[in-house]
Protein backbone atom coordinates (compact mmCIF):
# COMPACT_ATOMS: atom_id res chain seq x y z
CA UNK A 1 -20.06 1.44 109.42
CA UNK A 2 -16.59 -0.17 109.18
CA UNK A 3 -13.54 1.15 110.42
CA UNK A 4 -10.92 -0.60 108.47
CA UNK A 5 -8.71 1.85 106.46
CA UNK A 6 -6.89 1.15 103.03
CA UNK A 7 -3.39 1.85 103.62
CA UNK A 8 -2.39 0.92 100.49
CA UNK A 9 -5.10 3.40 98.43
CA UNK A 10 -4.23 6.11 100.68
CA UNK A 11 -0.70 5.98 100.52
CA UNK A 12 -0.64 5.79 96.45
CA UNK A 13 -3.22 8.54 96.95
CA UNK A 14 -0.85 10.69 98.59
CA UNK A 15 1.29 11.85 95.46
CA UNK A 16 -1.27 12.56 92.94
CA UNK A 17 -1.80 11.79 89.50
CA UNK A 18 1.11 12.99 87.91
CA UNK A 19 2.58 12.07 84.23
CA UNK A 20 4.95 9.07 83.87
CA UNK A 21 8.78 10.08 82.85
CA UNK A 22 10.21 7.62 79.85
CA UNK A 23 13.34 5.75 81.35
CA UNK A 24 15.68 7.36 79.17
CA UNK A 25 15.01 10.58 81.15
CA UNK A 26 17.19 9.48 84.38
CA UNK A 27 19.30 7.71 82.31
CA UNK A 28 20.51 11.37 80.32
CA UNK A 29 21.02 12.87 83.88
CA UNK A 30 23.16 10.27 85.23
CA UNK A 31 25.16 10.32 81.97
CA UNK A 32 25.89 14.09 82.70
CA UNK A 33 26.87 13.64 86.08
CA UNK A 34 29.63 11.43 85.06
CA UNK A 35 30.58 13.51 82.59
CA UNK A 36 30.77 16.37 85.47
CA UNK A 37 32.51 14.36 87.55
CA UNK A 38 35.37 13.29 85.41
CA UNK A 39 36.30 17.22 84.03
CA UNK A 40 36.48 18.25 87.87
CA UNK A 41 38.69 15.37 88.47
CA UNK A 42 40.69 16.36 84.95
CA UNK A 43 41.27 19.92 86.25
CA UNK A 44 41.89 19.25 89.77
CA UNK A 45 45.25 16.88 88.62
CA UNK A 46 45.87 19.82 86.51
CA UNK A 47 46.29 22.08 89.51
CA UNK A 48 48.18 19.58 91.43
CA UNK A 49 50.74 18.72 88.71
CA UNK A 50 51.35 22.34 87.83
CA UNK A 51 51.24 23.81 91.41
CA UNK A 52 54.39 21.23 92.56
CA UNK A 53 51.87 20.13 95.38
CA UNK A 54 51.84 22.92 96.68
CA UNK A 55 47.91 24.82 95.40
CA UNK A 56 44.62 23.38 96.96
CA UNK A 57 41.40 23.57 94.80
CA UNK A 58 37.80 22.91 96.21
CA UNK A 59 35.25 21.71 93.70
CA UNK A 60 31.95 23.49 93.95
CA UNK A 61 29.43 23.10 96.70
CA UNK A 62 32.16 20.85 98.58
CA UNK A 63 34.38 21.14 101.84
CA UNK A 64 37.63 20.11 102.10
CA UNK A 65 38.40 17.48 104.76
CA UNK A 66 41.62 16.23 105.88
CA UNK A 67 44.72 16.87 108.16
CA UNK A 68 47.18 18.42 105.56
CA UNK A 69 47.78 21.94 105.83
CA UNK A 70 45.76 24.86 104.91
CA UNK A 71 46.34 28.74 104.07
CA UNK A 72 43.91 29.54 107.08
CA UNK A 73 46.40 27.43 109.38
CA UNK A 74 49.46 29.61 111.26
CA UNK A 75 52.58 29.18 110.88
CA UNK A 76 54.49 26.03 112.10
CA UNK A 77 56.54 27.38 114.90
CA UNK A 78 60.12 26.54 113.58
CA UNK A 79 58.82 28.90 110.78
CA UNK A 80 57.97 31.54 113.31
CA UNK A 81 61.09 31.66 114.93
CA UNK A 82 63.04 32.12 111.36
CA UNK A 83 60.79 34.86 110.73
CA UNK A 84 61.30 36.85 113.77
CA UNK A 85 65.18 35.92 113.32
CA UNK A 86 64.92 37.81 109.86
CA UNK A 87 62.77 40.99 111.42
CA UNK A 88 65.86 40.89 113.71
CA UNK A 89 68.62 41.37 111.56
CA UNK A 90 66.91 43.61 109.50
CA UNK A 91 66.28 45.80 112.32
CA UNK A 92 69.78 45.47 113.26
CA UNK A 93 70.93 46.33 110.26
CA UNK A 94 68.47 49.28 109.28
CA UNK A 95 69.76 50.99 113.25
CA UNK A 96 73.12 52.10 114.44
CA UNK A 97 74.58 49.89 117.53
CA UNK A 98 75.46 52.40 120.19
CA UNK A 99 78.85 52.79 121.16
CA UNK A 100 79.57 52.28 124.94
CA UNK A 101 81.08 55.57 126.77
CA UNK A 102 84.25 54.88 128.76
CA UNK A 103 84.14 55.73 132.49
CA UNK A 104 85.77 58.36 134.22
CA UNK A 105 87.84 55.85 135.96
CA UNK A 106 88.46 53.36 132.75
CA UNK A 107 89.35 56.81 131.17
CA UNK A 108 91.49 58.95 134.06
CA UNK A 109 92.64 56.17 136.03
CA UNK A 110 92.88 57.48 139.36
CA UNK A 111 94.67 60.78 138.36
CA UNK A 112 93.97 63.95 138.26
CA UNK A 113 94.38 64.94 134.42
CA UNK A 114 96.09 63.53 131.23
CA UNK A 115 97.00 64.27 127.69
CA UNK A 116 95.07 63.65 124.48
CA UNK A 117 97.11 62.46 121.28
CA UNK A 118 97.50 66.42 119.81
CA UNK A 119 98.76 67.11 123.14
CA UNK A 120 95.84 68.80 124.75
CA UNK A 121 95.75 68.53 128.52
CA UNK A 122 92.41 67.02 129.86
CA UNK A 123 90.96 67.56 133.58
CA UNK A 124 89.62 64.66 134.84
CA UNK A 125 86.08 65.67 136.17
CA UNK A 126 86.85 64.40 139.39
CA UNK A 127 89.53 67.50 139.62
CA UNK A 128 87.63 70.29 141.77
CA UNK A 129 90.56 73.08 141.47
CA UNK A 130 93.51 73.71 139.53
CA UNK A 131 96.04 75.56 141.48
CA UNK A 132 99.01 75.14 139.47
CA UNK A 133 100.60 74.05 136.14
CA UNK A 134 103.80 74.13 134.94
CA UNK A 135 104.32 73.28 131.31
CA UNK A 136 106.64 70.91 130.05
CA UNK A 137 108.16 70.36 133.08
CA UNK A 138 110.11 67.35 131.53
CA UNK A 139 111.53 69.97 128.78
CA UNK A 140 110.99 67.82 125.20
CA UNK A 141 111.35 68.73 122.28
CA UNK A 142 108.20 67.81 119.92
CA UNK A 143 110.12 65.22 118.33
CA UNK A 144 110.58 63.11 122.20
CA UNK A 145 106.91 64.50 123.52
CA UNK A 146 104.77 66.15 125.77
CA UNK A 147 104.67 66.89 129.61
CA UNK A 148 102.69 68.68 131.98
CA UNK A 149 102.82 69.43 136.02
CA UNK A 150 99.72 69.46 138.11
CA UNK A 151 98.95 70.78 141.43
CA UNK A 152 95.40 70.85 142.23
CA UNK A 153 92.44 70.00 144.47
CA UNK A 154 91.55 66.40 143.37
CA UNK A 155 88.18 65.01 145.02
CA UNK A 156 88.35 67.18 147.98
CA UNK A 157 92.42 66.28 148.33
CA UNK A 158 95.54 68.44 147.44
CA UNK A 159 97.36 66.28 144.81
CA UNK A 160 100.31 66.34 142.62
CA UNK A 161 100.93 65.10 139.17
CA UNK A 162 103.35 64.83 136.51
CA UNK A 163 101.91 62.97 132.86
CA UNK A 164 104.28 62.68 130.10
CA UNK A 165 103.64 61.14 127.10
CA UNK A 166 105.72 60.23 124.23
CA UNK A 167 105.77 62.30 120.71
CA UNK A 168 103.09 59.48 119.38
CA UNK A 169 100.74 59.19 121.82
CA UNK A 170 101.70 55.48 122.25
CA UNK A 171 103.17 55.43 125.76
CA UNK A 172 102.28 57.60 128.60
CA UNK A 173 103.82 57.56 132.36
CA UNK A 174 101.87 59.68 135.21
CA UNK A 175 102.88 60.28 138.21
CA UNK A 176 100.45 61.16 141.22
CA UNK A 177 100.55 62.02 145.12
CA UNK A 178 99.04 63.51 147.69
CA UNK A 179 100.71 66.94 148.69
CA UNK A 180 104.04 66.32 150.42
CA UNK A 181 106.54 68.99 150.99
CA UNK A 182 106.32 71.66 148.59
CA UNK A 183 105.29 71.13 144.80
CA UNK A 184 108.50 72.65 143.04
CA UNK A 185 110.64 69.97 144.87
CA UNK A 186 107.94 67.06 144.27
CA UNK A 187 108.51 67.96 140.87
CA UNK A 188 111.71 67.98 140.49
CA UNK A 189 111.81 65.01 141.81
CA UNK A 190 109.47 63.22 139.50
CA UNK A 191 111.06 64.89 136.54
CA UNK A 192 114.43 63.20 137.67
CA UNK A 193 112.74 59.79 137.94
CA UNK A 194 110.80 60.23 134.69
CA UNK A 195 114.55 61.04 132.34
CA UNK A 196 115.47 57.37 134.53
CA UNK A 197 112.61 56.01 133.02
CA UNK A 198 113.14 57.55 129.43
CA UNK A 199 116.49 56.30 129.30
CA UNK A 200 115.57 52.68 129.70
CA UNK A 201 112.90 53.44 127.09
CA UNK A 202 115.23 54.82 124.58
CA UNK A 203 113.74 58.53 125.26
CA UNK A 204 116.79 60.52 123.98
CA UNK A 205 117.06 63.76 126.44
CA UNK A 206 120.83 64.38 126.14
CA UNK A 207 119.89 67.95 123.94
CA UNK A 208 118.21 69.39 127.13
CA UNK A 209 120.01 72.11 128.08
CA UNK A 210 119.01 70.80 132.20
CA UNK A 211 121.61 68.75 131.61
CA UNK A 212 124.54 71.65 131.26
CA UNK A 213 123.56 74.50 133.78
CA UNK A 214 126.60 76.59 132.23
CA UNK A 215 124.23 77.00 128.95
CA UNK A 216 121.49 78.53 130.85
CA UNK A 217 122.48 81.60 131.64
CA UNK A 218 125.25 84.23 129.86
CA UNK A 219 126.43 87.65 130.42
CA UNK A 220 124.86 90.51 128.77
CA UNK A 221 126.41 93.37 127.09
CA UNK A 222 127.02 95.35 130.44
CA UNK A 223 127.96 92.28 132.24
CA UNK A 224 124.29 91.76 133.88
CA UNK A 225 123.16 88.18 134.26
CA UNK A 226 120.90 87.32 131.69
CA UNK A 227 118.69 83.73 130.14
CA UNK A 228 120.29 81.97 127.41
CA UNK A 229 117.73 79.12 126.90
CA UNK A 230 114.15 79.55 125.96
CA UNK A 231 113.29 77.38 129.16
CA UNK A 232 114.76 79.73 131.69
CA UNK A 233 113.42 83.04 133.01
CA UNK A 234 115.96 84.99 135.35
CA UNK A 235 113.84 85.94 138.23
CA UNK A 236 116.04 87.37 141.03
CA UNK A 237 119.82 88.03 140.98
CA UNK A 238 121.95 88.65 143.68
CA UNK A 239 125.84 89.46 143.21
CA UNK A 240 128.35 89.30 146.19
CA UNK A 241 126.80 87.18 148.34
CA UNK A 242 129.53 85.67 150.44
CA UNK A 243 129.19 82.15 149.90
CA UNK A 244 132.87 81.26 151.49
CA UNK A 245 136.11 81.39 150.21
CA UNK A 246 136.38 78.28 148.37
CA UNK A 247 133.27 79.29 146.29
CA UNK A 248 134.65 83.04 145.56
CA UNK A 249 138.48 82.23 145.39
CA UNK A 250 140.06 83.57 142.21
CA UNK A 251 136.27 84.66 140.99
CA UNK A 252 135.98 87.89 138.91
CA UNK A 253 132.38 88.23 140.75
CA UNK A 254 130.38 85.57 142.21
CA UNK A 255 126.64 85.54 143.70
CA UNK A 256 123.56 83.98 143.62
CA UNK A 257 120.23 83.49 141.32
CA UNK A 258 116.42 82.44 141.63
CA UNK A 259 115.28 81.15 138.08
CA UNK A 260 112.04 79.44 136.85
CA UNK A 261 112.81 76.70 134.42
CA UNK A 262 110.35 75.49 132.42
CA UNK A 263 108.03 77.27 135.25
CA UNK A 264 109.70 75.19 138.07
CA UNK A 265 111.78 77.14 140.18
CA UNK A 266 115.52 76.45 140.45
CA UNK A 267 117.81 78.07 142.70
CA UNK A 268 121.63 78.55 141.58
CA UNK A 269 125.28 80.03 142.57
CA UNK A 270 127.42 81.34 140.05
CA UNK A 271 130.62 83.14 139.47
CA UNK A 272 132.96 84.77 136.86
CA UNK A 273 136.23 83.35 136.38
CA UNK A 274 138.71 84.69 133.52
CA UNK A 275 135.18 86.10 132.17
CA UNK A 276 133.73 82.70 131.29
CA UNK A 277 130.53 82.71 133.34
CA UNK A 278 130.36 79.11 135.69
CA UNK A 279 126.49 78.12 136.51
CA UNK A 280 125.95 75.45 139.71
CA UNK A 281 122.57 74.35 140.50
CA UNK A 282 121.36 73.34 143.81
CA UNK A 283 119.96 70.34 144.37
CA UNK A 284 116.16 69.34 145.66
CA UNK A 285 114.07 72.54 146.62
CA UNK A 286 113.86 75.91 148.76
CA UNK A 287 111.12 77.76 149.64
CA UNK A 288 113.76 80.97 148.68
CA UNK A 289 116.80 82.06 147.86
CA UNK A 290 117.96 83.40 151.58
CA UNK A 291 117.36 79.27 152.29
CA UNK A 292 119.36 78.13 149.45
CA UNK A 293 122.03 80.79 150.13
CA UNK A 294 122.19 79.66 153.97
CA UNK A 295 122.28 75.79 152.63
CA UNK A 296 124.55 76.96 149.91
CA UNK A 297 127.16 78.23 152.69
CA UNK A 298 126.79 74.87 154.88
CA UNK A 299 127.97 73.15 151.86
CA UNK A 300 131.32 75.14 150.84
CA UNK A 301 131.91 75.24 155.22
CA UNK A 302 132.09 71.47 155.03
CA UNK A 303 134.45 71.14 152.17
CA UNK A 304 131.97 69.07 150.07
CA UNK A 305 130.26 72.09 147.71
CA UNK A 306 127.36 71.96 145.33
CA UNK A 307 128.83 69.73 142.75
């Protein structure tokens, strides 16, 4: 037995009998491919030429290859940035900014109180205990502005304070201390220095009747001692208090008054002469009227008086 084998016969053996296929049979498909090919190509430079360059189209059964850009592929990030730059805006513009709260120190300085616009007096938080005020201590008129005077118990501390402010709202002067000597006299003082400073500023205060002490008192109809200015209150009177002779000399009656003006007290002599009624007010402050009657009295003994 031989053991040759017929590679040949088995290989042709392998796929079967079959039926032969004319030529003209592969020649029809490959004619339709073409055909195929060429209409995908046709629509495809449609797509580009309409779409700017911009639209991608994937024939069937194929995968696009390349580097150029996709709609799967992120953002570049210059792109990103512009975007988040846009969310921004819009979110600032869709929420109110907050407006930033002054501080008690931007807003009070370092004083105790101070008036709004419409002439309201603030406390400054930092003020523990009002003790005193006197109102309009500086005496306008609501055409020159508004004052106020302050005695109270700033951050643990007895303090004074005078704020005045012009009719506007525009300028405003304070003045502030620690307690020294009494507050009547502190004020008075800072009221004097405050008309100084009105002056230069064109603050016209020649109307107050501070200025003429004859105008703020007058006689009543039974002679009694009585106010003649809305800013004075008569709070004690005294008549015949011997003040010396060159006070009293040729005086129909003469003595002495305590009087709150404009709630500051003021201490005064005074004295009938032909019946015109003379006022003279003392300077600085007294803690009463028996110290500004013995002061009074020094004054007249030395020659020099009140005026």
């Amino acid at each position: 037995m031989s053991t040759d084998i017929d590679w040949q016969h088995e290989l042709d053996s392998s796929f079967g009998t079959g039926h032969d296929v004319p030529a003209g049979h592969y020649v029809a498909a490959g004619r339709t491919a073409v055909r195929r090919r060429r209409a995908t190509a046709v629509v495809l430079a449609a797509v580009v030429v309409i779409g700017g360059g911009t639209a991608w189209a994937v024939a069937p059964g194929s995968t696009l290859r390349g580097s150029a850009p996709v709609a799967s592929e992120g953002p570049r990030p210059q792109q990103e940035e512009r975007v988040d730059e846009k969310k921004e805006r819009t979110r600032d513009r869709g929420q109110p900014r907050s407006v930033p709260t002054m501080t008690v120190a931007e807003r009070f300085g370092d004083n105790p109180a101070l008036i709004e616009p419409d002439g309201t007096v603030k406390i400054s938080p930092l003020t523990d205990v009002e003790l005193q005020r006197v109102a309009n201590p500086m005496q306008y008129t609501p055409e020159q502005g508004r004052s106020v005077g302050l005695r109270v118990i700033y951050q643990g501390v007895e303090t004074y304070s005078l704020v005045a402010m012009t009719e506007d709202g525009t300028s405003t002067s304070t003045h502030t201390n620690g307690a020294t000597g009494d507050f009547p006299g502190w004020l008075a003082d800072k009221v004097s220095l405050q008309r100084g400073l009105d002056e230069l500023n064109g603050v016209d205060s020649g109307t107050s009747p501070r200025n003429s002490p004859d105008e703020w008192l007058t006689l009543g109809p039974e002679g009694s001692l009585e106010s003649a200015s809305p800013y004075v209150a008569v709070m004690e009177v005294r008549e015949g208090v011997d003040l010396g002779d060159s006070f009293a000399t040729g005086a129909d009656r003469s003595g002495v008054a305590r009087l709150q003006f404009a709630g500051t007290p003021e201490y005064v002599a005074w004295r009938v002469v032909a019946g015109r009624l003379e006022v003279i007010d003392g300077p600085g402050s007294f803690g009463s009227l028996d110290a500004f009657v013995s002061w009074a009295r020094q004054q007249y003994a030395s020659g020099e008086g009140m005026r």
